[in-house]
C-alpha atoms as a PDB file:
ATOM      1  CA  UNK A   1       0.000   0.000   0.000  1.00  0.00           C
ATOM      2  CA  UNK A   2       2.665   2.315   0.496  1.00  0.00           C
ATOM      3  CA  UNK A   3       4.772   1.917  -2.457  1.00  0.00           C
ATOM      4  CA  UNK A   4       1.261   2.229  -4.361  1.00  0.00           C
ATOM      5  CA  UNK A   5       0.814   5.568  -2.565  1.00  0.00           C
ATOM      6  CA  UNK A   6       4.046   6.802  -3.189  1.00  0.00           C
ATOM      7  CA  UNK A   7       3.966   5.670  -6.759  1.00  0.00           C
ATOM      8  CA  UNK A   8       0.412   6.714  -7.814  1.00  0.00           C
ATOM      9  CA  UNK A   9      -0.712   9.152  -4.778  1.00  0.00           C
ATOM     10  CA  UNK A  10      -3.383  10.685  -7.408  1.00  0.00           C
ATOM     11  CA  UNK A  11      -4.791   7.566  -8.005  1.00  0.00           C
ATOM     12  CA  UNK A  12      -5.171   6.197  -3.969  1.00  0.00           C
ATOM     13  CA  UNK A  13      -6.494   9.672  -3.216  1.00  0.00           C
ATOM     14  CA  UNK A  14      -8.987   8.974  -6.037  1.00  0.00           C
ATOM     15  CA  UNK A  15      -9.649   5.727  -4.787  1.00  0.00           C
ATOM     16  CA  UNK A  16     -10.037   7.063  -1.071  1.00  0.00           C
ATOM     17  CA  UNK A  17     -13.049   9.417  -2.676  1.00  0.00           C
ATOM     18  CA  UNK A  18     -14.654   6.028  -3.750  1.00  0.00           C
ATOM     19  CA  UNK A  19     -14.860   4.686  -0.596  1.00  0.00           C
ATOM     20  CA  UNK A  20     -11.909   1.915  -1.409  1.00  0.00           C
ATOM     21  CA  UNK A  21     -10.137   1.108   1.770  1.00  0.00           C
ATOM     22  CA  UNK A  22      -6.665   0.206   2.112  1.00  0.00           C
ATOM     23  CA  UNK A  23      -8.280  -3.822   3.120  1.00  0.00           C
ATOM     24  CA  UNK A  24     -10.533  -3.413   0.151  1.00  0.00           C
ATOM     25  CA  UNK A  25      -6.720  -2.805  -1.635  1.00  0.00           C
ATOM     26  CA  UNK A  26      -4.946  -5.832  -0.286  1.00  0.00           C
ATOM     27  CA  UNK A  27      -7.815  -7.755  -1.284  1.00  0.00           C
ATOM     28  CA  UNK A  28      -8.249  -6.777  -4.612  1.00  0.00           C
ATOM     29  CA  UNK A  29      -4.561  -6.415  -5.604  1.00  0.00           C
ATOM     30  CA  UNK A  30      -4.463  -7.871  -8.687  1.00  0.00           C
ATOM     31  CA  UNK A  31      -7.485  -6.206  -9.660  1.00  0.00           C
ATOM     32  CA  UNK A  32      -6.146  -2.764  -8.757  1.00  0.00           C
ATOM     33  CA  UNK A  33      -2.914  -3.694 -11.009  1.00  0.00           C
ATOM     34  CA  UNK A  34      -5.396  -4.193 -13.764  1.00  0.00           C
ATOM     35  CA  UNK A  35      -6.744  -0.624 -12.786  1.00  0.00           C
ATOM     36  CA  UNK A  36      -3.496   1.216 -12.769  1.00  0.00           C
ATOM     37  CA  UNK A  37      -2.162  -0.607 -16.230  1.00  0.00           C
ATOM     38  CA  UNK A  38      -5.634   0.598 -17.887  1.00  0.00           C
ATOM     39  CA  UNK A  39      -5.170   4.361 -16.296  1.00  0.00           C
ATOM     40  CA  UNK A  40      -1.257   4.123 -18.102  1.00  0.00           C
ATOM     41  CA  UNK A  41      -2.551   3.522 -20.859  1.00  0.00           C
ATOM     42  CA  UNK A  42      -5.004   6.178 -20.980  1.00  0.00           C
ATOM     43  CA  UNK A  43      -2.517   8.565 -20.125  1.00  0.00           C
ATOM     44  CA  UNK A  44      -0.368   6.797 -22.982  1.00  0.00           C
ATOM     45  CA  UNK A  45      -3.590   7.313 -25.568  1.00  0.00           C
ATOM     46  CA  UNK A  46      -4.039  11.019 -24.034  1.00  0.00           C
ATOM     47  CA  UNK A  47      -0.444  12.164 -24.900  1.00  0.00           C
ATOM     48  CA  UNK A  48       1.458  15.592 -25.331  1.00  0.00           C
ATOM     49  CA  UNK A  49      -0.389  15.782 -28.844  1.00  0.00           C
ATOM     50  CA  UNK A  50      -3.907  14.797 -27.704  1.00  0.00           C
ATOM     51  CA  UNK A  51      -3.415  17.348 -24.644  1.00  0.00           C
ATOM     52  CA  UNK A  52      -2.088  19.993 -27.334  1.00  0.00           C
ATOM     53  CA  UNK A  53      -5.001  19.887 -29.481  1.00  0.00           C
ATOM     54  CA  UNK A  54      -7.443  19.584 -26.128  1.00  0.00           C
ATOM     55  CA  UNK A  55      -6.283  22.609 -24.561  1.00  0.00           C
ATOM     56  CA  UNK A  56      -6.190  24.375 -28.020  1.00  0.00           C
ATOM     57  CA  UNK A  57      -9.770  23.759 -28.549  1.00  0.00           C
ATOM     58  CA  UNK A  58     -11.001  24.591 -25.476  1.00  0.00           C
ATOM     59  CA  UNK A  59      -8.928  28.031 -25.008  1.00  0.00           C
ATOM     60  CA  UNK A  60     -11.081  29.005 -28.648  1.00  0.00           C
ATOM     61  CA  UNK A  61     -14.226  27.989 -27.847  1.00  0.00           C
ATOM     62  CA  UNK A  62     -14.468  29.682 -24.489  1.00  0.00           C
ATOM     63  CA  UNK A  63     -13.107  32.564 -26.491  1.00  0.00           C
ATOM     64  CA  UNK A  64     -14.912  33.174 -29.048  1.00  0.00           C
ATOM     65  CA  UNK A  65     -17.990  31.454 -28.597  1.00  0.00           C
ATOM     66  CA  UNK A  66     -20.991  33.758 -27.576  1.00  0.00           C
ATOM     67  CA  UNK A  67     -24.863  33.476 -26.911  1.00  0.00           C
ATOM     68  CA  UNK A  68     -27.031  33.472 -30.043  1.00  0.00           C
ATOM     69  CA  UNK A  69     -23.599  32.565 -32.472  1.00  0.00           C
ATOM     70  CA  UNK A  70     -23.588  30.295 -35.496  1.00  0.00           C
ATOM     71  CA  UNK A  71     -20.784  28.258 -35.418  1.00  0.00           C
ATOM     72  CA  UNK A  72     -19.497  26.257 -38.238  1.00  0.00           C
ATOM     73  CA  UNK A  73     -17.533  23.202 -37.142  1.00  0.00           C
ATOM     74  CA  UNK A  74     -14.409  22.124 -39.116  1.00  0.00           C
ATOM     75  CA  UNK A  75     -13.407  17.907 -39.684  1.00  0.00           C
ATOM     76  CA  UNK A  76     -10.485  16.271 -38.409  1.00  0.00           C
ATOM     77  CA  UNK A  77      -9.196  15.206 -34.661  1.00  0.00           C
ATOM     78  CA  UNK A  78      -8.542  18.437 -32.886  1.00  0.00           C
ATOM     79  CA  UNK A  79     -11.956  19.012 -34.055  1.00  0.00           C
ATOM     80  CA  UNK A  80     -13.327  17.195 -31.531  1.00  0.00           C
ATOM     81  CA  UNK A  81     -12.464  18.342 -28.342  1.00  0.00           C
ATOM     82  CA  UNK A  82     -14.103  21.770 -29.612  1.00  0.00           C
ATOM     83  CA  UNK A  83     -17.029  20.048 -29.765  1.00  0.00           C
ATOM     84  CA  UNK A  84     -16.982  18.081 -26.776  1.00  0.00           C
ATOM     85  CA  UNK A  85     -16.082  21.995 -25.320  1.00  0.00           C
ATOM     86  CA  UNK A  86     -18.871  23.956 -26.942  1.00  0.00           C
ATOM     87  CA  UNK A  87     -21.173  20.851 -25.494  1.00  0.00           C
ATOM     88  CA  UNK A  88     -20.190  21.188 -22.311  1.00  0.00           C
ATOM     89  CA  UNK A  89     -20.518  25.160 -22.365  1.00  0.00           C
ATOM     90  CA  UNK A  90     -24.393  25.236 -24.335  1.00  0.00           C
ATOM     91  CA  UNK A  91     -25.277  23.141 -21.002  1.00  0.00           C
ATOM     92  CA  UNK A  92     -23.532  24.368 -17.955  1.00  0.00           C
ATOM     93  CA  UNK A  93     -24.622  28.043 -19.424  1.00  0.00           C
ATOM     94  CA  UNK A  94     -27.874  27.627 -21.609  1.00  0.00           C
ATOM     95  CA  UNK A  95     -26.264  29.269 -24.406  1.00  0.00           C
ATOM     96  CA  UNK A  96     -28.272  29.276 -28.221  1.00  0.00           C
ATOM     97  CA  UNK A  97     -25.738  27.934 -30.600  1.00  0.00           C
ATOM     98  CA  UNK A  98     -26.251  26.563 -34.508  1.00  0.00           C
ATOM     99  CA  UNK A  99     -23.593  24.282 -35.588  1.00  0.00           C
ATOM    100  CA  UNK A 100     -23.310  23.948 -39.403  1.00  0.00           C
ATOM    101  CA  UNK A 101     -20.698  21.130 -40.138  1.00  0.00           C
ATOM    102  CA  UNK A 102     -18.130  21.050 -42.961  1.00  0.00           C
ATOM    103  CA  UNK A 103     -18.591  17.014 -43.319  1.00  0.00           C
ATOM    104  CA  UNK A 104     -20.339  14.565 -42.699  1.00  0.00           C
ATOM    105  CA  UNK A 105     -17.877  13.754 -39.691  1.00  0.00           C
ATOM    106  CA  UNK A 106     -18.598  17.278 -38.112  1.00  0.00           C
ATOM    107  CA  UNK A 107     -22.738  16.617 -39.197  1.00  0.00           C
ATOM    108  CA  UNK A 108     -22.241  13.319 -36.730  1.00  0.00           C
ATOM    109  CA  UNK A 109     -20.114  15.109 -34.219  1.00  0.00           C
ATOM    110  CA  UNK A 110     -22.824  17.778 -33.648  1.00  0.00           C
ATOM    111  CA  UNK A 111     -25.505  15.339 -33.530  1.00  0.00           C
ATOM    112  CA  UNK A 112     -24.023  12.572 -31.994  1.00  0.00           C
ATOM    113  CA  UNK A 113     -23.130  15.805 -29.286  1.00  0.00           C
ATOM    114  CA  UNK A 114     -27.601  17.282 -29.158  1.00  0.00           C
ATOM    115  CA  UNK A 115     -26.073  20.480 -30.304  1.00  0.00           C
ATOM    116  CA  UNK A 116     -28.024  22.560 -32.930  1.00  0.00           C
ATOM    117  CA  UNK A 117     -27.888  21.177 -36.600  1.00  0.00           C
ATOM    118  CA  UNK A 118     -27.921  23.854 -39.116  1.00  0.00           C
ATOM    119  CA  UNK A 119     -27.031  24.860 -42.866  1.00  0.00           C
ATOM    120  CA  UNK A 120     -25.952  27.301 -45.001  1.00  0.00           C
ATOM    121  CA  UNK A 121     -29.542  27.416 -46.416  1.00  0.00           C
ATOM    122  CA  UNK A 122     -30.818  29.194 -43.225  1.00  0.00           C
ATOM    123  CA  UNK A 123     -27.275  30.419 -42.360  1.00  0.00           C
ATOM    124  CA  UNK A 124     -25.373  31.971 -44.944  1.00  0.00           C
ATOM    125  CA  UNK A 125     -23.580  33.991 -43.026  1.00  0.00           C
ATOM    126  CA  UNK A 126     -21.851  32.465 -39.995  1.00  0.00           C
ATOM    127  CA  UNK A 127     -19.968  34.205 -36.750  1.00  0.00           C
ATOM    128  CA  UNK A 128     -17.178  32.199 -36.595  1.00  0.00           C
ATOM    129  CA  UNK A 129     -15.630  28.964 -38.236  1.00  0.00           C
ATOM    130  CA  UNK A 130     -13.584  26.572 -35.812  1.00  0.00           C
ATOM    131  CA  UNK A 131     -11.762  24.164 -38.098  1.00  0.00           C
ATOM    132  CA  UNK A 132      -8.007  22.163 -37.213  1.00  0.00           C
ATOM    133  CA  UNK A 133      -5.184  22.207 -40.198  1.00  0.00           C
ATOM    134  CA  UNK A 134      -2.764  19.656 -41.369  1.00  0.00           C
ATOM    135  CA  UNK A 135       0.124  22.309 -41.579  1.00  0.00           C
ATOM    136  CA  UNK A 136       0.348  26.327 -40.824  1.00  0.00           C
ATOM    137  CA  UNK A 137       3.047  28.765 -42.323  1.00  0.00           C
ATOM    138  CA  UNK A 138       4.566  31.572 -40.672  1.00  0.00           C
ATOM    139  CA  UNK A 139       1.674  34.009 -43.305  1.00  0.00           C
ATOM    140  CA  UNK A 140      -1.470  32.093 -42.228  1.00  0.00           C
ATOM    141  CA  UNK A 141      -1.671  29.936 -45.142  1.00  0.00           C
ATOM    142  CA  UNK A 142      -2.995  26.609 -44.412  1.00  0.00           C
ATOM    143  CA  UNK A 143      -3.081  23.124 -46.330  1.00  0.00           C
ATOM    144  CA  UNK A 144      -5.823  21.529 -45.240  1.00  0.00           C
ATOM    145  CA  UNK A 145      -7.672  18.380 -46.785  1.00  0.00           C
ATOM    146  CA  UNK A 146      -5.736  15.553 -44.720  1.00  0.00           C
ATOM    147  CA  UNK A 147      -9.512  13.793 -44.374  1.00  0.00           C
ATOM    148  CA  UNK A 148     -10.644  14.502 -47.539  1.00  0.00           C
ATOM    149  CA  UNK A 149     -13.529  17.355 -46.837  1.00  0.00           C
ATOM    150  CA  UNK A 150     -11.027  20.398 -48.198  1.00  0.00           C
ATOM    151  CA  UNK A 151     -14.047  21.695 -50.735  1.00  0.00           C
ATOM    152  CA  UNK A 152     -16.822  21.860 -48.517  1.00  0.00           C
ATOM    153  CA  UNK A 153     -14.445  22.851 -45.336  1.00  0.00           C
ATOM    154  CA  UNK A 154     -13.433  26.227 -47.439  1.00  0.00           C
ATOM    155  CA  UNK A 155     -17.202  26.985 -48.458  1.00  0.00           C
ATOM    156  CA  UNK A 156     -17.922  27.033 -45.060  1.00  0.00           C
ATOM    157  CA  UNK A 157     -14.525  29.199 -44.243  1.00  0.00           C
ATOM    158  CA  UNK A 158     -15.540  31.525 -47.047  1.00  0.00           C
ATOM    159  CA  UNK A 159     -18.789  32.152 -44.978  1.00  0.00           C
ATOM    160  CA  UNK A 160     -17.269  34.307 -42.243  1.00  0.00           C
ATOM    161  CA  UNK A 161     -14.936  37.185 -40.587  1.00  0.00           C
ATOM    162  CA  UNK A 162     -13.774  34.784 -38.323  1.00  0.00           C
ATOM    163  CA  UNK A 163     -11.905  31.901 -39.279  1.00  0.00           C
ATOM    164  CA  UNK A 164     -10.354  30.145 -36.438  1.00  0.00           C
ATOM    165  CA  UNK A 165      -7.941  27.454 -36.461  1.00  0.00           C
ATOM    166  CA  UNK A 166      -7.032  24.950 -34.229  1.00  0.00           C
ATOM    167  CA  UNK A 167      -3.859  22.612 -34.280  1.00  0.00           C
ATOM    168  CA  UNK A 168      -1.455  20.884 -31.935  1.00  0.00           C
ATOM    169  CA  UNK A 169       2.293  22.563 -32.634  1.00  0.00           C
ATOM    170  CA  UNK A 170       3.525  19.912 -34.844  1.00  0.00           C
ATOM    171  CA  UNK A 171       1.134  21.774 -37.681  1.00  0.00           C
ATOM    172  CA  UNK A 172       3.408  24.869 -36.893  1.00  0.00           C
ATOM    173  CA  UNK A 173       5.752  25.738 -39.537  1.00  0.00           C
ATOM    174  CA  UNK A 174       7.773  28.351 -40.923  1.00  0.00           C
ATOM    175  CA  UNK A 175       7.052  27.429 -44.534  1.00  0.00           C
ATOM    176  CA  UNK A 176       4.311  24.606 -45.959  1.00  0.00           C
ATOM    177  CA  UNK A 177       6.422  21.305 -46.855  1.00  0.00           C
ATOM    178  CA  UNK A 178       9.107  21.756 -43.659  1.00  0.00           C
ATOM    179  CA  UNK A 179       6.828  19.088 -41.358  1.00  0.00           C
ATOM    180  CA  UNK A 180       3.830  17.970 -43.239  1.00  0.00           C
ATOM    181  CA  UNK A 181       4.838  15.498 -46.285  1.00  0.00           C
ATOM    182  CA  UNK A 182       1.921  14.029 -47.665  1.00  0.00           C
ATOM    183  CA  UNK A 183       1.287  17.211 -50.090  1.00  0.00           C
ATOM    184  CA  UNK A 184      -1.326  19.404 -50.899  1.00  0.00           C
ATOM    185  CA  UNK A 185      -4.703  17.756 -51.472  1.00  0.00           C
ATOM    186  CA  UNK A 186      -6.282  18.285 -54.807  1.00  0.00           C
ATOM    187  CA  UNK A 187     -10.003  17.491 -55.334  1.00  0.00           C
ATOM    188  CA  UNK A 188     -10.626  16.353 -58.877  1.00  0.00           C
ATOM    189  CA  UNK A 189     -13.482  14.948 -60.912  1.00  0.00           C
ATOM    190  CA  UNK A 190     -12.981  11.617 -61.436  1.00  0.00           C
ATOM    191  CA  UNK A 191     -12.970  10.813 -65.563  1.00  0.00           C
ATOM    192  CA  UNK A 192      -9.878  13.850 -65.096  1.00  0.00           C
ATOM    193  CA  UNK A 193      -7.527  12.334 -62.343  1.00  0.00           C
ATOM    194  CA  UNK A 194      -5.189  11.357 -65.112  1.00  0.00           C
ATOM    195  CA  UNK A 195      -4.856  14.486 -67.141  1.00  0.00           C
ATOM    196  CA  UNK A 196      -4.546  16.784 -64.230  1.00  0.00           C
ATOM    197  CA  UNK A 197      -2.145  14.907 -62.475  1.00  0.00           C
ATOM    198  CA  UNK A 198       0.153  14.924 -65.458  1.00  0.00           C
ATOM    199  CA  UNK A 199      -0.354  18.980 -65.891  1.00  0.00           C
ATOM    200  CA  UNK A 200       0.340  19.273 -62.332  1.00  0.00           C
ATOM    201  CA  UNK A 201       3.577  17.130 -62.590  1.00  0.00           C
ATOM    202  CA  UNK A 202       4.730  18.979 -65.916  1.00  0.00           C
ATOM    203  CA  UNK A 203       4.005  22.669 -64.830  1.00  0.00           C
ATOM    204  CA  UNK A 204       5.109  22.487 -61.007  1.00  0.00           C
ATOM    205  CA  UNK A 205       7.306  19.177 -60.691  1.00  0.00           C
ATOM    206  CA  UNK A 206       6.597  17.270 -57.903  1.00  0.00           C
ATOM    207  CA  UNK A 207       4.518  14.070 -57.762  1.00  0.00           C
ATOM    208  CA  UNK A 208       0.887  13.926 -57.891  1.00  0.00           C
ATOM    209  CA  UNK A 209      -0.876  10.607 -56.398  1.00  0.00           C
ATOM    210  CA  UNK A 210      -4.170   9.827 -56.223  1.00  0.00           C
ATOM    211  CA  UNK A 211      -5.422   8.890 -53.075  1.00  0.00           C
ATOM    212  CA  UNK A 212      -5.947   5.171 -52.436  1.00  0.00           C
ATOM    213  CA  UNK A 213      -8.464   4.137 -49.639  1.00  0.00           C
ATOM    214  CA  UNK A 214      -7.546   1.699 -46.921  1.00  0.00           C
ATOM    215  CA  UNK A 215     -11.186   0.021 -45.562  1.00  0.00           C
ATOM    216  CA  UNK A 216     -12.352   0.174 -49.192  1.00  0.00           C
ATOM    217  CA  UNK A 217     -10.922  -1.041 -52.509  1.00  0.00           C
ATOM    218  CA  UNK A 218      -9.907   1.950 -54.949  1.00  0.00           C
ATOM    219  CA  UNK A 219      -9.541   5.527 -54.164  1.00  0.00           C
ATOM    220  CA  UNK A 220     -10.831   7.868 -51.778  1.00  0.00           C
ATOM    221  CA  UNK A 221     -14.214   9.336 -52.565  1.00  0.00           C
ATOM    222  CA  UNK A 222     -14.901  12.904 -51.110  1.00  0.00           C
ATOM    223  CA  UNK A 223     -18.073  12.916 -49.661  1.00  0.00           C
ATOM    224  CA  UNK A 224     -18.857  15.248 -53.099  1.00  0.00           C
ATOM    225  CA  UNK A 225     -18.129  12.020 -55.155  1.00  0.00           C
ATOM    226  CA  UNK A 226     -14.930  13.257 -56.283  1.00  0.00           C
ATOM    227  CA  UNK A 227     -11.070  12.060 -56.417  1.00  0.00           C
ATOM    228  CA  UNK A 228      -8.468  13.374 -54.072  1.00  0.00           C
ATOM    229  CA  UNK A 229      -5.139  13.836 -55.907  1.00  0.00           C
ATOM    230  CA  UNK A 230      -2.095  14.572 -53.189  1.00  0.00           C
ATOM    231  CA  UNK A 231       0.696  16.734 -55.086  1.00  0.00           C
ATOM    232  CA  UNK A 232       3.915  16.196 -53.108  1.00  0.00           C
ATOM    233  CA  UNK A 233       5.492  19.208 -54.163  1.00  0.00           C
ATOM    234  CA  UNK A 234       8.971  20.863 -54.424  1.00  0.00           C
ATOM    235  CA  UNK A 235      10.152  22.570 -51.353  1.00  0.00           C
ATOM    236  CA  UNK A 236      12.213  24.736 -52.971  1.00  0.00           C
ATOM    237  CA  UNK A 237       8.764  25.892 -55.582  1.00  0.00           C
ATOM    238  CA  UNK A 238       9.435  29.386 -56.192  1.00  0.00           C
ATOM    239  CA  UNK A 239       5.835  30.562 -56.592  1.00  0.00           C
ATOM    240  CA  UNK A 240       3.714  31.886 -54.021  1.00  0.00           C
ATOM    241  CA  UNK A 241       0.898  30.063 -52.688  1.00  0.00           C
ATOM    242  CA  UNK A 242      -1.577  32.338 -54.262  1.00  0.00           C
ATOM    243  CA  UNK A 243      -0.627  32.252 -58.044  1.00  0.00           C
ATOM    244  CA  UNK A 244      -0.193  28.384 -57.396  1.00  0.00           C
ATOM    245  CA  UNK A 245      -3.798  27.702 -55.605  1.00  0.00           C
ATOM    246  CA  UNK A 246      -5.588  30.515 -58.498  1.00  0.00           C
ATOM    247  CA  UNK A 247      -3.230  28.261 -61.307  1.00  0.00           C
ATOM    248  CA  UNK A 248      -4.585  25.093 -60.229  1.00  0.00           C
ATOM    249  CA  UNK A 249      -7.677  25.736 -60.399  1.00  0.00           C
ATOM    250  CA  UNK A 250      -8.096  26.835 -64.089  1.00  0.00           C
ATOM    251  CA  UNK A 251      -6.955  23.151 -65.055  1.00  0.00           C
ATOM    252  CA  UNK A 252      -9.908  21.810 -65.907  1.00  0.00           C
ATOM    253  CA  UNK A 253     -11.537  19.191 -63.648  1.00  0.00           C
ATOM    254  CA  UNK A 254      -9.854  20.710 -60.408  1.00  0.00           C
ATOM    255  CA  UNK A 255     -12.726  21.008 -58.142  1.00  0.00           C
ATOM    256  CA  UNK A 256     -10.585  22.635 -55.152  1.00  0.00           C
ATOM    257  CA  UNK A 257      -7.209  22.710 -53.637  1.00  0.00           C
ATOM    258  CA  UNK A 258      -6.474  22.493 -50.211  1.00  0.00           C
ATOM    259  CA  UNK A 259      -4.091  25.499 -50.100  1.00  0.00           C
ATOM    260  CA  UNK A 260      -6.059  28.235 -48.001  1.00  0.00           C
ATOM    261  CA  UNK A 261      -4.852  31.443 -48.847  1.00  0.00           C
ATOM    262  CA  UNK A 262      -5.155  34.528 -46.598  1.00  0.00           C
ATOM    263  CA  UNK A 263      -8.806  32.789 -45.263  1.00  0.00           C
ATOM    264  CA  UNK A 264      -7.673  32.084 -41.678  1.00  0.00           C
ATOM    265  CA  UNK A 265      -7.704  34.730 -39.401  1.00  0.00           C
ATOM    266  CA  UNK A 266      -5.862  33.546 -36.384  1.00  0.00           C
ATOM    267  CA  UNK A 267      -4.115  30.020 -35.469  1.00  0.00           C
ATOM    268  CA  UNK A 268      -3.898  28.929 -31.661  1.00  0.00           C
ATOM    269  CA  UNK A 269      -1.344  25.901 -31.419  1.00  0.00           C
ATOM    270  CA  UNK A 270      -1.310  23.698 -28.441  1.00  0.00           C
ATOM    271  CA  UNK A 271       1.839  23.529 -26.973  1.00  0.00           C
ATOM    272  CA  UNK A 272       3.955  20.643 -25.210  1.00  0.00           C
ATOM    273  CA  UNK A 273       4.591  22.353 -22.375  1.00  0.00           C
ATOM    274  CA  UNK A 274       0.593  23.300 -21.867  1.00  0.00           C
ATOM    275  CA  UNK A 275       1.068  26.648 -23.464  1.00  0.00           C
ATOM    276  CA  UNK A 276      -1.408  27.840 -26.107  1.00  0.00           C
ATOM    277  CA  UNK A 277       1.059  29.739 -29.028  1.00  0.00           C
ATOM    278  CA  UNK A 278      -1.247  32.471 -30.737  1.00  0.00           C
ATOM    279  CA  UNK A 279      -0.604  33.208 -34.772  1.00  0.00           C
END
């Protein structure tokens, strides 16, 4: 019992609150070894980069979030805890919130949550859009489109003042390429894959690969019914992201890109040390 308390005093002060007593210990040893292996590895699953997006979240939705807001909720991990945040918040203070989602993960996540379901039907105009990124530069340009929702995710950015992001700091870089390397997503109609990829390749160098599912045979399908083509590009392109994201999208059969150019507002990076980093 002592080495336990000296080891894990959290946890036997925990315990104590339950009404487990140091006989009920002895007695159930082996079960409370069970107990403290399944609390490591929780605290194994909730790790530096599952705290950093947590804390993250939470810092901009008790920001930013008012009374009588439309909120339009981005895709993607970090995602989440916003949610589970802005749930918590509509009950503890009776707040009047509409969700719109950018997916059909974030349509789930607000239902699955009771939170207000709405559209851009009845909601055109939104007061601020909460989303994650899979990699932010040192000008606020974002690529985004790791999970595949990058078209309807910027329709939904494009609705607001406020666009809000939301990342652990691995997505913190100086310039696009330095820590994310699976490329720029590239929504494409189907029938065009080929032909784009190979303008894409000619005009810009780099390689452009076509997204292959894992639980499915075949490629990705956005949930638009379109390809996803994911242009590993040059780090040393000498182009800025603007002329590249406005040149892409004249090839024909480009849909979207998931370059975000001068669309977010502010970044707010979780950091390892508990910190939130502002951008």
């Amino acid at each position: 019992m002592r080495i336990l308390s000296q080891r894990y005093p959290k946890v036997i002060l925990w315990l104590g609150q339950l009404n487990i007593t140091s006989k009920t210990l002895c007695t159930e040893y082996s079960n409370i070894n069970k107990l403290l292996y399944g609390i490591r590895n929780f605290c194994k699953i909730m790790g530096p980069l599952e705290t950093a997006k947590k804390i993250a979240a939470y810092q901009v939705v008790n920001e930013y979030v008012k009374d009588n807001t439309v909120v339009g909720i981005g895709s993607g991990s970090t995602v989440v805890y916003a949610v589970h945040r802005l749930a918590e918040r509509i009950q503890e203070e009776n707040l009047n919130v509409v969700c719109v989602p950018t997916s059909f993960q974030a349509r789930q996540l607000i239902v699955n949550n009771h939170l207000t379901l709405g559209d851009l039907d009845t909601s055109p105009q939104l007061d601020i859009v909460i989303d994650g990124a899979d990699e932010v530069d040192a000008d606020l340009t974002l690529i985004k489109g790791g999970g595949g929702c990058l078209l309807q995710e910027k329709i939904i950015a494009s609705c607001t003042n406020q666009f809000i992001i939301i990342a652990d700091y691995t997505k913190n870089s100086e310039r696009l390429g330095q820590q994310y390397k699976k490329g720029i997503p590239i929504e494409v109609i189907p029938m065009a894959y080929v032909p784009i990829k190979k303008k894409i390749e000619d005009k810009y160098d780099g390689v452009a690969k076509i997204r292959m599912a894992v639980a499915k045979a075949g490629p990705v399908v956005t949930d638009n019914g379109n390809f996803i083509l994911d242009w590993h590009f040059p780090f040393d392109i000498d182009k800025s992201w603007k002329t590249i994201s406005e040149e892409l999208k004249y090839i024909p059969g480009v849909v979207e890109t998931g370059l975000f150019v001068n669309m977010a507002n502010k970044a707010y990076f979780g950091m390892a040390d508990g910190s939130v980093k502002e951008l």
